[in-house]
N, C-alpha and C. Protein backbone atom coordinates (compact mmCIF):
# COMPACT_ATOMS: atom_id res chain seq x y z
N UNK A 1 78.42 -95.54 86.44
CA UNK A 1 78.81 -96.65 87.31
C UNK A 1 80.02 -96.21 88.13
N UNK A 2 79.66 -96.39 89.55
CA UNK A 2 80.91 -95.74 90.59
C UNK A 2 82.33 -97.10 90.00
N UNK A 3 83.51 -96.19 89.81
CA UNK A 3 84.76 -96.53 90.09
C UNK A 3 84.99 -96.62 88.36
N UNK A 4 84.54 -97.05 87.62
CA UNK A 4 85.29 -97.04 85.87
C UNK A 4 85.62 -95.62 85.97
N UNK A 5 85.70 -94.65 86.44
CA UNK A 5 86.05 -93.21 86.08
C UNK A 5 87.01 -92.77 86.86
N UNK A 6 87.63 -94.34 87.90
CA UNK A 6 88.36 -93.78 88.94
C UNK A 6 88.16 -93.00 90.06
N UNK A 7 86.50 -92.49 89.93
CA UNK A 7 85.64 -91.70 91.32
C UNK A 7 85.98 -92.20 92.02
N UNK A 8 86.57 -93.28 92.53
CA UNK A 8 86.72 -93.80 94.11
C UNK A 8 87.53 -93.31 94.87
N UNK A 9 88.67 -92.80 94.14
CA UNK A 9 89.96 -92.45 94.06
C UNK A 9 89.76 -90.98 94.57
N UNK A 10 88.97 -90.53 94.18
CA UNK A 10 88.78 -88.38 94.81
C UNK A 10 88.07 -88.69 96.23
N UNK A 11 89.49 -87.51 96.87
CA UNK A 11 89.11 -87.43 98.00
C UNK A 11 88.04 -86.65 98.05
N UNK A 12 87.26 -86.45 99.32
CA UNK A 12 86.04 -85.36 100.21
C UNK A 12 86.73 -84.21 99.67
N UNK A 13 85.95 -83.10 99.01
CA UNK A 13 86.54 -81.70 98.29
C UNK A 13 85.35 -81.09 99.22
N UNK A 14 85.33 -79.47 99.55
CA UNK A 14 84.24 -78.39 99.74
C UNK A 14 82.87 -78.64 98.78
N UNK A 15 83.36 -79.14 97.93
CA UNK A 15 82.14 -79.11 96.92
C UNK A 15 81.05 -80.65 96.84
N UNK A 16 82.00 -81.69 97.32
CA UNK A 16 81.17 -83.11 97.25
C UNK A 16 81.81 -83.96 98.17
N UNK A 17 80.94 -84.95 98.84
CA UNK A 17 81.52 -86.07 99.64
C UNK A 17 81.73 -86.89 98.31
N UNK A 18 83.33 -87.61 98.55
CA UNK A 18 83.08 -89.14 97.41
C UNK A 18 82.83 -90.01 98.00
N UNK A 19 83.48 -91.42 97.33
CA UNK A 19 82.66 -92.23 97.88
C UNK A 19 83.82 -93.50 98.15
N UNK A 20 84.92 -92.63 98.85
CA UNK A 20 85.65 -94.13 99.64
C UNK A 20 85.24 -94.39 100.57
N UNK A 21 84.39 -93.71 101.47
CA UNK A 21 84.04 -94.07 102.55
C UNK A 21 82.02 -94.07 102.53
N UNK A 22 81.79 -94.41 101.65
CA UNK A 22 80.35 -94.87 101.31
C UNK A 22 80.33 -95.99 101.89
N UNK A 23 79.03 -96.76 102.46
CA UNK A 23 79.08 -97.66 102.89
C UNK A 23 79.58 -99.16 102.83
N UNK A 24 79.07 -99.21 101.17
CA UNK A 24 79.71 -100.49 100.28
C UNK A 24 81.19 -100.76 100.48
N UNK A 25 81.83 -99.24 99.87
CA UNK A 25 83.41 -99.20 99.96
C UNK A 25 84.03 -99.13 101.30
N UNK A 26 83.26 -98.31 102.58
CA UNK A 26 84.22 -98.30 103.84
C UNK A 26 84.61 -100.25 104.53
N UNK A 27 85.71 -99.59 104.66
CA UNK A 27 86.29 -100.73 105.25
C UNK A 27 86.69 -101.56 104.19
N UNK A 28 86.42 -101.87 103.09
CA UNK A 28 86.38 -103.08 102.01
C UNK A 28 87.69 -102.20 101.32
N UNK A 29 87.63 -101.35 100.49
CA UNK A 29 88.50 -100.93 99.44
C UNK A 29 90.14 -100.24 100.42
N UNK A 30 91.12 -100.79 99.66
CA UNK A 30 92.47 -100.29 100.58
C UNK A 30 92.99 -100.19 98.87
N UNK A 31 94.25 -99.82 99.69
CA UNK A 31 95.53 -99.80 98.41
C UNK A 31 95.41 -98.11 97.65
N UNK A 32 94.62 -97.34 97.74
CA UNK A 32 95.02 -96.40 97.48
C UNK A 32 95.88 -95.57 96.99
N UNK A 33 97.05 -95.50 98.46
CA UNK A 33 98.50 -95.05 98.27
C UNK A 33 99.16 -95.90 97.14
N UNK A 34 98.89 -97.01 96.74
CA UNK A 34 99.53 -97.89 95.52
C UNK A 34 99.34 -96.67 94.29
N UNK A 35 97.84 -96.82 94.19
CA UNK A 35 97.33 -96.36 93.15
C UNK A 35 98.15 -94.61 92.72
N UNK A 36 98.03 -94.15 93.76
CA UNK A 36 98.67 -92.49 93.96
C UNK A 36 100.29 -92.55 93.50
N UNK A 37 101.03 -93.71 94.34
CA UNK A 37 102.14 -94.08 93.79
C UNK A 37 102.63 -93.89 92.50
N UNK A 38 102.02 -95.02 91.56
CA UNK A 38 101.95 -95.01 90.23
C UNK A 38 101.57 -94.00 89.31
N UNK A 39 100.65 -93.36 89.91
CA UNK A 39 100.44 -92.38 89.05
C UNK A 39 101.25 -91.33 89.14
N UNK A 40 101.53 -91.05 90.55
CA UNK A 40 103.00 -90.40 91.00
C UNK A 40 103.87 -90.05 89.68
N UNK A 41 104.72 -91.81 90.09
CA UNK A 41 105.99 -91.60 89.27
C UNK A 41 105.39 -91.73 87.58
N UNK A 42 104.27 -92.33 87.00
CA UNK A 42 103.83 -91.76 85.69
C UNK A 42 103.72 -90.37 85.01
N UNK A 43 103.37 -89.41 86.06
CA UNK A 43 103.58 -88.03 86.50
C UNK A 43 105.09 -87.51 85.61
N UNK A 44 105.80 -88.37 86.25
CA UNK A 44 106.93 -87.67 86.05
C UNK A 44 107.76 -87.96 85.18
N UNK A 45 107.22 -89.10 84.63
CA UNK A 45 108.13 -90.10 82.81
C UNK A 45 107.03 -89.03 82.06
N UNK A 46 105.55 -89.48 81.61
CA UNK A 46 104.76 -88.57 81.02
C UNK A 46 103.65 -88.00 81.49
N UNK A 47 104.06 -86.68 81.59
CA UNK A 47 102.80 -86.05 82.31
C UNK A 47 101.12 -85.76 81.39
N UNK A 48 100.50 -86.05 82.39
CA UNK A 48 99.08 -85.64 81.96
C UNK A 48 98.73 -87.11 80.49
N UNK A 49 99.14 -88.02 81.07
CA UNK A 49 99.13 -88.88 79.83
C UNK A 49 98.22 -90.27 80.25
N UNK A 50 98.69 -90.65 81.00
CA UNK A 50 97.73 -92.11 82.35
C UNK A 50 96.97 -91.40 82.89
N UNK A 51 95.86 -92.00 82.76
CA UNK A 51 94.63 -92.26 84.11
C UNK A 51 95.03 -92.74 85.13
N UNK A 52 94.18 -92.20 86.23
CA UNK A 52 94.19 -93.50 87.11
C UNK A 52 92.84 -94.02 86.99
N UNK A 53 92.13 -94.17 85.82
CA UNK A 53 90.67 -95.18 85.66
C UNK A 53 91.52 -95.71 84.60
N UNK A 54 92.53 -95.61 83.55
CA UNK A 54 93.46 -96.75 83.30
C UNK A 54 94.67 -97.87 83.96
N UNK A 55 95.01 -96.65 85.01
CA UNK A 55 95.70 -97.32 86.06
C UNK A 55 95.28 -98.22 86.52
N UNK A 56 93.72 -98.51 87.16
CA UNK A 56 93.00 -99.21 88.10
C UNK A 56 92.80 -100.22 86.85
N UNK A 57 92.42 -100.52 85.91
CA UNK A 57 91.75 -101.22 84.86
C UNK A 57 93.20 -101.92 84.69
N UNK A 58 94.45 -101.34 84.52
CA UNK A 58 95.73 -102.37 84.53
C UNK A 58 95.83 -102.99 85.42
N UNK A 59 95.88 -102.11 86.81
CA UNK A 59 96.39 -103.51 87.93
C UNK A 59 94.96 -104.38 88.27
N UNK A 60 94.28 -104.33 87.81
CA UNK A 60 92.86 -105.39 87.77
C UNK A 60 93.44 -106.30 86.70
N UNK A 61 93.52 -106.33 85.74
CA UNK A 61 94.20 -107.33 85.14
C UNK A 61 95.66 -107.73 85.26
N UNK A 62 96.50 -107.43 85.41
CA UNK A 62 97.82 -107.64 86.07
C UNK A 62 97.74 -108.46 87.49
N UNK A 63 96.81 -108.09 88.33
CA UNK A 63 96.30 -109.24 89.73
C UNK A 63 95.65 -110.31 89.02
N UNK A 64 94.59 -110.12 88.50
CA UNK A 64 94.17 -111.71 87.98
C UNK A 64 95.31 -112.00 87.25
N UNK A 65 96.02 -112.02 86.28
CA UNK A 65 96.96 -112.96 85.96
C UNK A 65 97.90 -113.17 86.72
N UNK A 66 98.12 -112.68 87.36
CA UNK A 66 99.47 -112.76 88.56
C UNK A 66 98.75 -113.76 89.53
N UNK A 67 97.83 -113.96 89.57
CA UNK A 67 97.22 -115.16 90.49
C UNK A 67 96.77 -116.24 90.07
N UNK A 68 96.90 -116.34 88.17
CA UNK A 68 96.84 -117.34 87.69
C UNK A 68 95.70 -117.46 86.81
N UNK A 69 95.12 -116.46 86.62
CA UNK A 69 94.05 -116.17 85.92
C UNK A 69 94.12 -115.49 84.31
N UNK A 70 93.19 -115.61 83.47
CA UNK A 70 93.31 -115.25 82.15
C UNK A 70 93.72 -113.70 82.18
N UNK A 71 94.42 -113.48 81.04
CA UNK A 71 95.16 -111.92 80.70
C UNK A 71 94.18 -111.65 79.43
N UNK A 72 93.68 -110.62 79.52
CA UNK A 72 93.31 -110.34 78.57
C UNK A 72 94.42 -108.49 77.90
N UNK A 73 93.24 -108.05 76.77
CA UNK A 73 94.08 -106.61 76.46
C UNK A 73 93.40 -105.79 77.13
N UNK A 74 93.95 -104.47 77.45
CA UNK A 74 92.61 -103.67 78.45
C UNK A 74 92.93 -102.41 77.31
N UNK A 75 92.21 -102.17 76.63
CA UNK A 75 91.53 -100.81 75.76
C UNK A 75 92.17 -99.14 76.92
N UNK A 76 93.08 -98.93 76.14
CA UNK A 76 93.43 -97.63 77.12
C UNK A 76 92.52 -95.97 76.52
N UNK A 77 92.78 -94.99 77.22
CA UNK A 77 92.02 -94.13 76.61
C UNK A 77 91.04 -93.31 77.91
N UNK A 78 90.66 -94.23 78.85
CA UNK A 78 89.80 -93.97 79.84
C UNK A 78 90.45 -92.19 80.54
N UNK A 79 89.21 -91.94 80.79
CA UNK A 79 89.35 -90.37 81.54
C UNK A 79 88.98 -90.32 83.13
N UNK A 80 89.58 -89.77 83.72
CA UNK A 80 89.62 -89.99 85.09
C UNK A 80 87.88 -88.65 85.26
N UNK A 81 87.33 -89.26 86.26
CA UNK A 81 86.37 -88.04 86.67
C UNK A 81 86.76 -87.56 87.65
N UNK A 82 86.10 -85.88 87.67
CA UNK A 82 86.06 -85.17 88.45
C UNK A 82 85.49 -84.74 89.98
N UNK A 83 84.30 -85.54 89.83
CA UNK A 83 83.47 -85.58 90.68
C UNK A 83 82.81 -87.50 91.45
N UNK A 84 82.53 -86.87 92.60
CA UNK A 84 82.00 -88.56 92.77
C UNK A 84 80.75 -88.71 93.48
N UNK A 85 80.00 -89.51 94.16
CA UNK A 85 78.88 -89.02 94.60
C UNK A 85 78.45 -90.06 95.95
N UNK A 86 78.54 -89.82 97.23
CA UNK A 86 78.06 -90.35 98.34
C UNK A 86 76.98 -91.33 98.30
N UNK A 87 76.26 -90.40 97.47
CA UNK A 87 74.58 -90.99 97.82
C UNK A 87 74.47 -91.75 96.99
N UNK A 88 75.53 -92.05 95.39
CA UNK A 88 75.12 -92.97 94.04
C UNK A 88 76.10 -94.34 94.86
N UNK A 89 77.20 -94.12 95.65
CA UNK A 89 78.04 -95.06 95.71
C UNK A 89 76.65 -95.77 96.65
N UNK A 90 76.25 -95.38 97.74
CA UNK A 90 75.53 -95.91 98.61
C UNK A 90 73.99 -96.34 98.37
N UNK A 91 74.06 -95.79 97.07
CA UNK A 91 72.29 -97.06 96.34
C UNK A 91 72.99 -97.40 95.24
N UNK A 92 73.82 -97.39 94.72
CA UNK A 92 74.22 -98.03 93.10
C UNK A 92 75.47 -99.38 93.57
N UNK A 93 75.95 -99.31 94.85
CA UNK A 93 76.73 -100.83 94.77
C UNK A 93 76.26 -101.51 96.01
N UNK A 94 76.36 -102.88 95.70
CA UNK A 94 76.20 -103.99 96.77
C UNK A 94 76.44 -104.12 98.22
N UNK A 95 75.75 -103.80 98.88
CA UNK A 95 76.19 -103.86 100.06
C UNK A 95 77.48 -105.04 100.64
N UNK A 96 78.14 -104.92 101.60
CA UNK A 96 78.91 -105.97 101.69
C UNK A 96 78.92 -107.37 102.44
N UNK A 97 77.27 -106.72 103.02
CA UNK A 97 76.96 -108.25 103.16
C UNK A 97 76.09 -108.77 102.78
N UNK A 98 75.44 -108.89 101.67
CA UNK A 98 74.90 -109.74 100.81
C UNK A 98 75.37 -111.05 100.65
N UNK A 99 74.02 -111.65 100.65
CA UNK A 99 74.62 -113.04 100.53
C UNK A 99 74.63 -113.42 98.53
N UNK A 100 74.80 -114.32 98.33
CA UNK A 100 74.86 -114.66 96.99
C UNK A 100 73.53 -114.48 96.65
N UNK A 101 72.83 -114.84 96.57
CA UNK A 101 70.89 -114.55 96.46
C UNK A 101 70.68 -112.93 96.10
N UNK A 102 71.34 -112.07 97.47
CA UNK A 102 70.92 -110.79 97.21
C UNK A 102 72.29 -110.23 96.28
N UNK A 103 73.39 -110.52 95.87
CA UNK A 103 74.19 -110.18 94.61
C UNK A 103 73.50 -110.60 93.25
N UNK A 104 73.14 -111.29 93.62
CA UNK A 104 72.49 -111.73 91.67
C UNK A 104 71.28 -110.96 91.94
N UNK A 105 70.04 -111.01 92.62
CA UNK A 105 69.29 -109.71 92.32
C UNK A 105 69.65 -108.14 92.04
N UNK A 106 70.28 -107.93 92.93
CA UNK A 106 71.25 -106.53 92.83
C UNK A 106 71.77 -106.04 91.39
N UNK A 107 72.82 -107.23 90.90
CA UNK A 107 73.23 -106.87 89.59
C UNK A 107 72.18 -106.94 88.46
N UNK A 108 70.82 -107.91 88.61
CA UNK A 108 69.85 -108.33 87.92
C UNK A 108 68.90 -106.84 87.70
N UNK A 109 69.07 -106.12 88.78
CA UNK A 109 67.83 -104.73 88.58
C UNK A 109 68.82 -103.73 87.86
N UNK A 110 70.32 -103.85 87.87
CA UNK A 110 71.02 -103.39 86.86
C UNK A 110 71.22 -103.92 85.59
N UNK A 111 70.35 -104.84 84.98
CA UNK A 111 70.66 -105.71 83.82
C UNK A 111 71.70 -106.70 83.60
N UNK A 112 72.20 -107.02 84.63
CA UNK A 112 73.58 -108.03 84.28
C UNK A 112 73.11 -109.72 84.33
N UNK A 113 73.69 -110.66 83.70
CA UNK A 113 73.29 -111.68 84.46
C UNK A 113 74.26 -112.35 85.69
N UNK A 114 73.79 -113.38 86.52
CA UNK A 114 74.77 -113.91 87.41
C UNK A 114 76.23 -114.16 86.72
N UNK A 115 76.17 -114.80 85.67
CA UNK A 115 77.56 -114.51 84.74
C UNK A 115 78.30 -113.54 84.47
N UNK A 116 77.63 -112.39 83.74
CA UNK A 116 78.41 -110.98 84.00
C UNK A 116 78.50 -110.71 85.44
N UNK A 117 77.90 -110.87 86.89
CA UNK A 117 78.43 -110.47 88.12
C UNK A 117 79.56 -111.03 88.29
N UNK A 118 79.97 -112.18 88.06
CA UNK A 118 80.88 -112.78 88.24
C UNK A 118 82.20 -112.38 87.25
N UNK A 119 81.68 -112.07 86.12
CA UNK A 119 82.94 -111.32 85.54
C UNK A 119 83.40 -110.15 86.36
N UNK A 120 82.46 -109.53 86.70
CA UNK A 120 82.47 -108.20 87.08
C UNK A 120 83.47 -108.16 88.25
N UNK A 121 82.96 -108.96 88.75
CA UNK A 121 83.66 -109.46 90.30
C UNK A 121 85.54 -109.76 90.23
């Protein structure tokens, strides 16, 4: 699944296009430099110790509660990947203009129900 591994996050290398600029993600996904930030100065308290697919999984919960929403615990441990993939970001996520109809089918041929999309979301 594009982004739990932090794939979103690797830039275009000689070896693979990723997938910030896949169709789903262009234009939609920002904040980046946040993300690089943090891991930055984590870098430099403990090195080689944070993800940034734990990074991203904190400030996902840290925004929903900061906006008033339930906190839950987030399970640390996650490994950042190496690689990312053009062509999985651009058939494996939702286009961005789907209407509600074509999001619940979408997540539905991935096994989720409209409930888990909405968690997901």
């Amino acid at each position: 699944m594009q982004g739990c591994d932090a794939s979103v996050l690797l830039d275009d290398t000689a070896n693979f296009t990723g997938e910030k600029n896949s169709f789903p993600n262009a234009n939609s996904l920002r904040g980046f430099e946040v993300i690089d930030d943090i891991k930055s100065q984590l870098e430099t308290m403990c090195p080689n110790v944070v993800s940034c697919a734990d990074i991203l999984a904190l400030a996902a919960r840290d925004s929903v509660a900061e906006l008033g929403g339930q906190r839950w615990n987030v399970p640390l441990g996650r490994r950042d990947s190496l690689t990312a993939s053009l062509d999985q970001a651009n058939s494996d996520l939702p286009a961005p203009f789907l209407d509600l109809d074509g999001l619940i089918a979408g997540f539905q041929k991935k096994n989720f129900t409209a409930e888990e999309m909405v968690t997901l979301s």
